[in-house]
C-alpha atoms as a PDB file:
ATOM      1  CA  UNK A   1     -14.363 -34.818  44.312  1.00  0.00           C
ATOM      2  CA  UNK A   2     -11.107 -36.342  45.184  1.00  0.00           C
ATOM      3  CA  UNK A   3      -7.618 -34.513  44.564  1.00  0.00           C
ATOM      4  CA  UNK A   4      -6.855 -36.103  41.257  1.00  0.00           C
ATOM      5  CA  UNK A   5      -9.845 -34.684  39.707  1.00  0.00           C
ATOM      6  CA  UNK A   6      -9.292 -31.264  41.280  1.00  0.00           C
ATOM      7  CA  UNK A   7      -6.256 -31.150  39.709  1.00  0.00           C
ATOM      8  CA  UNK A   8      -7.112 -32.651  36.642  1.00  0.00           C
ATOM      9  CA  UNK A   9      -9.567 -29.605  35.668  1.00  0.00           C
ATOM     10  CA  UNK A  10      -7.310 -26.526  36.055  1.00  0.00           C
ATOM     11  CA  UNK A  11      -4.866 -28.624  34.360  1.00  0.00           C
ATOM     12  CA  UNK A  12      -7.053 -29.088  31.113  1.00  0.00           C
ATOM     13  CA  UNK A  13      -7.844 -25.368  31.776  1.00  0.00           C
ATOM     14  CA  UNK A  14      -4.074 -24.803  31.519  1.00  0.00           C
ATOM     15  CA  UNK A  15      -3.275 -26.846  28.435  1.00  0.00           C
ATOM     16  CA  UNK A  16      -6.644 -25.158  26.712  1.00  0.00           C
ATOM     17  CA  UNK A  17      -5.005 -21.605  27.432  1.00  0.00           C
ATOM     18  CA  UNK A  18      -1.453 -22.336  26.481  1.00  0.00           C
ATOM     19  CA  UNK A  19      -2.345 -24.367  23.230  1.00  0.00           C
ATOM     20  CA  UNK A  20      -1.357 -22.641  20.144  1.00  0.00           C
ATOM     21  CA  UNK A  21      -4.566 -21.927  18.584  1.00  0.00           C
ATOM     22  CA  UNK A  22      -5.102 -19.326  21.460  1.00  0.00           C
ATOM     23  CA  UNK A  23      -1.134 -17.919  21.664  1.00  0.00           C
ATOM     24  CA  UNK A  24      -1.830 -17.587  17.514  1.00  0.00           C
ATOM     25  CA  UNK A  25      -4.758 -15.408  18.443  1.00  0.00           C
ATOM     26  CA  UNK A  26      -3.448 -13.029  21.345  1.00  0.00           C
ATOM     27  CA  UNK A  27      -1.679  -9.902  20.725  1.00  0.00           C
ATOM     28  CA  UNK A  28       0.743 -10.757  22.733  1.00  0.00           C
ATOM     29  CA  UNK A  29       3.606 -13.348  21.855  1.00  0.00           C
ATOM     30  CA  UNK A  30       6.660 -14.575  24.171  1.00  0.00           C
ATOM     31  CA  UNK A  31       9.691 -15.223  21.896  1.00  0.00           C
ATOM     32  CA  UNK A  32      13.103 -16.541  22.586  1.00  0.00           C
ATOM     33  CA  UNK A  33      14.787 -15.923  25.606  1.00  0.00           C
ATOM     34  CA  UNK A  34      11.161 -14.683  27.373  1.00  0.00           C
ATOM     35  CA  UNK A  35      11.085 -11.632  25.455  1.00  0.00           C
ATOM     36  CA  UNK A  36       7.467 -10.188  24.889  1.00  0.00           C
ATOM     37  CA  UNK A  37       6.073  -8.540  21.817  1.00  0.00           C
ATOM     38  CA  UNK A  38       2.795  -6.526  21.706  1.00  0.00           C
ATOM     39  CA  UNK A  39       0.919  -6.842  18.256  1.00  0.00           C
ATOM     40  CA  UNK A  40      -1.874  -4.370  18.378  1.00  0.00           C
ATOM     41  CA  UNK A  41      -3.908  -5.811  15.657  1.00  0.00           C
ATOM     42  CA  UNK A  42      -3.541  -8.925  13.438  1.00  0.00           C
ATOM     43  CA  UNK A  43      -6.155  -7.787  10.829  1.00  0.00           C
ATOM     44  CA  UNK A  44      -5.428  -8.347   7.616  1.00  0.00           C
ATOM     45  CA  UNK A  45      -4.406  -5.573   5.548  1.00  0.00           C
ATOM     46  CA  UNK A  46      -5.976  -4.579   2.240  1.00  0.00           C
ATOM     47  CA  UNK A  47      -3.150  -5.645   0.006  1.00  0.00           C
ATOM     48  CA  UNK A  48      -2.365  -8.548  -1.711  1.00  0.00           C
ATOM     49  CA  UNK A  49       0.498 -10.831  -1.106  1.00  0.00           C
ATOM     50  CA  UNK A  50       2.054  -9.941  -4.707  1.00  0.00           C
ATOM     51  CA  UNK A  51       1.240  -6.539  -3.929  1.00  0.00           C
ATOM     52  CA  UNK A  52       3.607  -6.306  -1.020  1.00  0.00           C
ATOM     53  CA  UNK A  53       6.629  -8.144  -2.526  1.00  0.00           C
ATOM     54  CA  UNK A  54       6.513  -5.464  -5.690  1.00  0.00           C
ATOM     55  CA  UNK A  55       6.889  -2.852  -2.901  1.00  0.00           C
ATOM     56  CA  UNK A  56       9.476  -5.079  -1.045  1.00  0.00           C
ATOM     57  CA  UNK A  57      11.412  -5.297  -4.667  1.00  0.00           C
ATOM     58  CA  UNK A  58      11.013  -1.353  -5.137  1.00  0.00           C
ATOM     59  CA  UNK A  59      12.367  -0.791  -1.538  1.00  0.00           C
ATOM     60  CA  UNK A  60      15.484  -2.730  -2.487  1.00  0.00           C
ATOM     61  CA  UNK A  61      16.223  -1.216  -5.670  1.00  0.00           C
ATOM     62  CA  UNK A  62      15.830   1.901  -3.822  1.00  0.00           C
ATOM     63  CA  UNK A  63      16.253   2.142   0.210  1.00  0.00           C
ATOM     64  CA  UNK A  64      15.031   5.990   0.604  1.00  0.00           C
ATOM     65  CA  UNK A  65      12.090   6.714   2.837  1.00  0.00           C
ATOM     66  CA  UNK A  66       9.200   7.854   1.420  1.00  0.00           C
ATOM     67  CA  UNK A  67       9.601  11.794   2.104  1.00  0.00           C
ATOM     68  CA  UNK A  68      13.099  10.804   0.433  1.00  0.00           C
ATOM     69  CA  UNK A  69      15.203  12.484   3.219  1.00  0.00           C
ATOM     70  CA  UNK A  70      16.345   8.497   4.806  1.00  0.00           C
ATOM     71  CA  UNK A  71      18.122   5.846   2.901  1.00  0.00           C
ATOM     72  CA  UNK A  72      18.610   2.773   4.817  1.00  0.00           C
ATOM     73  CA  UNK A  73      22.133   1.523   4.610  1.00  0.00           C
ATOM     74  CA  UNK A  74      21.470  -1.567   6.991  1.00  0.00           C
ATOM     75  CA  UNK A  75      23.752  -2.545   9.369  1.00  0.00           C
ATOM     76  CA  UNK A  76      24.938  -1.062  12.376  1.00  0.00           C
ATOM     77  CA  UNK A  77      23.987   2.501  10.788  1.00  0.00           C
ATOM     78  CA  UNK A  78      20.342   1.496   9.772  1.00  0.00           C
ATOM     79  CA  UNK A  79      18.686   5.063   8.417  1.00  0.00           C
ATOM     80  CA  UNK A  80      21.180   7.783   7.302  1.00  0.00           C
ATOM     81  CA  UNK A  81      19.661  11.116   6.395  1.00  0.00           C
ATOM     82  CA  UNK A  82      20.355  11.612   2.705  1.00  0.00           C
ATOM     83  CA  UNK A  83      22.696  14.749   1.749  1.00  0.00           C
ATOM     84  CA  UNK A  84      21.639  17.156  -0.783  1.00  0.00           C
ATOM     85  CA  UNK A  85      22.847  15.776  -4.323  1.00  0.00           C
ATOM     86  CA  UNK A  86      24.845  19.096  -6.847  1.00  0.00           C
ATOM     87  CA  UNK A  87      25.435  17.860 -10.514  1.00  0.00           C
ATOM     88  CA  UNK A  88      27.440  20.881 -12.815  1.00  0.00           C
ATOM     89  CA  UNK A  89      25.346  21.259 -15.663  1.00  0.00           C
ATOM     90  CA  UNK A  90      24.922  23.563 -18.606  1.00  0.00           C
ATOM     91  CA  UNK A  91      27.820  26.155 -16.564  1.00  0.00           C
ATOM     92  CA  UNK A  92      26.759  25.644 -13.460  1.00  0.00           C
ATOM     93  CA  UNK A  93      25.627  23.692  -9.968  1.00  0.00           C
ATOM     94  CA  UNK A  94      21.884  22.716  -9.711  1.00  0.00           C
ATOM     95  CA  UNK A  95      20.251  20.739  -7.249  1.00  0.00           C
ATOM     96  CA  UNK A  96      19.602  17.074  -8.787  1.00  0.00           C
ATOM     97  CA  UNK A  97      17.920  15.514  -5.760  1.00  0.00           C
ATOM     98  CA  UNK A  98      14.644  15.772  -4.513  1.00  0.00           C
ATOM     99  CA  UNK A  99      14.650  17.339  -1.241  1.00  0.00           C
ATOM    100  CA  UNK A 100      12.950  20.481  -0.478  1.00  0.00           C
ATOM    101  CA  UNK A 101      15.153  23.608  -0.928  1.00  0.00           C
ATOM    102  CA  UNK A 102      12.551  26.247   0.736  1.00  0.00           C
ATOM    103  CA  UNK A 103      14.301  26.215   3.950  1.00  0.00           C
ATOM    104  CA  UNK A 104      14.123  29.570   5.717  1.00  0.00           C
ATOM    105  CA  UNK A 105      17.716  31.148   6.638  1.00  0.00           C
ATOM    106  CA  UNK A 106      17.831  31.520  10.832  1.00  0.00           C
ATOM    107  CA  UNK A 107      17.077  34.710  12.414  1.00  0.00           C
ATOM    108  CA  UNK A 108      20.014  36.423  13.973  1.00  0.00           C
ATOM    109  CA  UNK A 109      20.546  35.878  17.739  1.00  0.00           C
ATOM    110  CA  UNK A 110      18.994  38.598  20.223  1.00  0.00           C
ATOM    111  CA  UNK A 111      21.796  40.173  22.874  1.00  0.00           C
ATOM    112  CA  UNK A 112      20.273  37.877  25.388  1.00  0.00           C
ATOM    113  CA  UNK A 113      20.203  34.902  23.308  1.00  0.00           C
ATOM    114  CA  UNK A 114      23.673  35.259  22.984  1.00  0.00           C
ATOM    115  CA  UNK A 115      24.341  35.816  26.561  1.00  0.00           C
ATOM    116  CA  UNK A 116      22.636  32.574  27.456  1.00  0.00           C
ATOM    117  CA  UNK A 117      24.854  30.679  24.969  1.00  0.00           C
ATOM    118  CA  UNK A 118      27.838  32.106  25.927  1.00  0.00           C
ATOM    119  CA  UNK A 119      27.070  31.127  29.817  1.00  0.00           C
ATOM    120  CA  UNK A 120      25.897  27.637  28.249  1.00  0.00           C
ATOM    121  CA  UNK A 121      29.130  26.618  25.889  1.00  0.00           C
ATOM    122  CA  UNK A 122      31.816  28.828  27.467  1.00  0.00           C
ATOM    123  CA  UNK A 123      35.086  28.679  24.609  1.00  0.00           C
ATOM    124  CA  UNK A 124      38.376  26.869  25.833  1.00  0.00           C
END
């Protein structure tokens, strides 16, 4: 075998492993710049294609997560948490959003407990 045939092979070998038939079918993709992404799976998922742009179209109407305690705002702020929502009504403030409202109070602080925070965040 003379050298242009050894070199020839890995070569071919090369060009077989870098084509994009194989790259489409890794999990892992170079991007711009030499950044790496790891896909984990590229199965296809058990929705439709019209199925997923009603759900895009519902997330834009309404940005909230789906435990409805995140909006997204985009930007530089991305996910905000979503404050509790008053309205007066009928005499008086209710709650008009739907986050839960069974939130225990906090149990008082124990002499030590104290102590601790007062060595931890001294005032001044």
């Amino acid at each position: 075998m003379n050298v242009k045939q050894a070199l020839a092979f890995p070569a071919l070998c090369a060009g077989l492993l870098l084509s994009g038939q194989v790259l489409a079918e890794s999990v892992i993709h170079v991007g711009p710049g030499g950044s790496v992404k790891f896909y984990p799976a590229h199965d296809a998922g058990g929705k439709s294609a019209q199925q997923v742009q009603q759900e895009l179209e519902a997330f834009k109407r309404n940005p909230v997560s789906a435990d409805g305690v995140y909006r997204y705002v985009g930007g530089d702020q991305g996910w905000v948490i979503v404050p509790h929502e008053y309205a007066y009504r009928d005499g008086k403030w209710q709650h008009v959003d739907k986050l839960p409202h069974n939130t225990p109070a906090p149990r008082p602080m124990t002499p030590e407990e104290r102590k601790q925070r007062d060595a931890m965040y001294p005032p001044g």
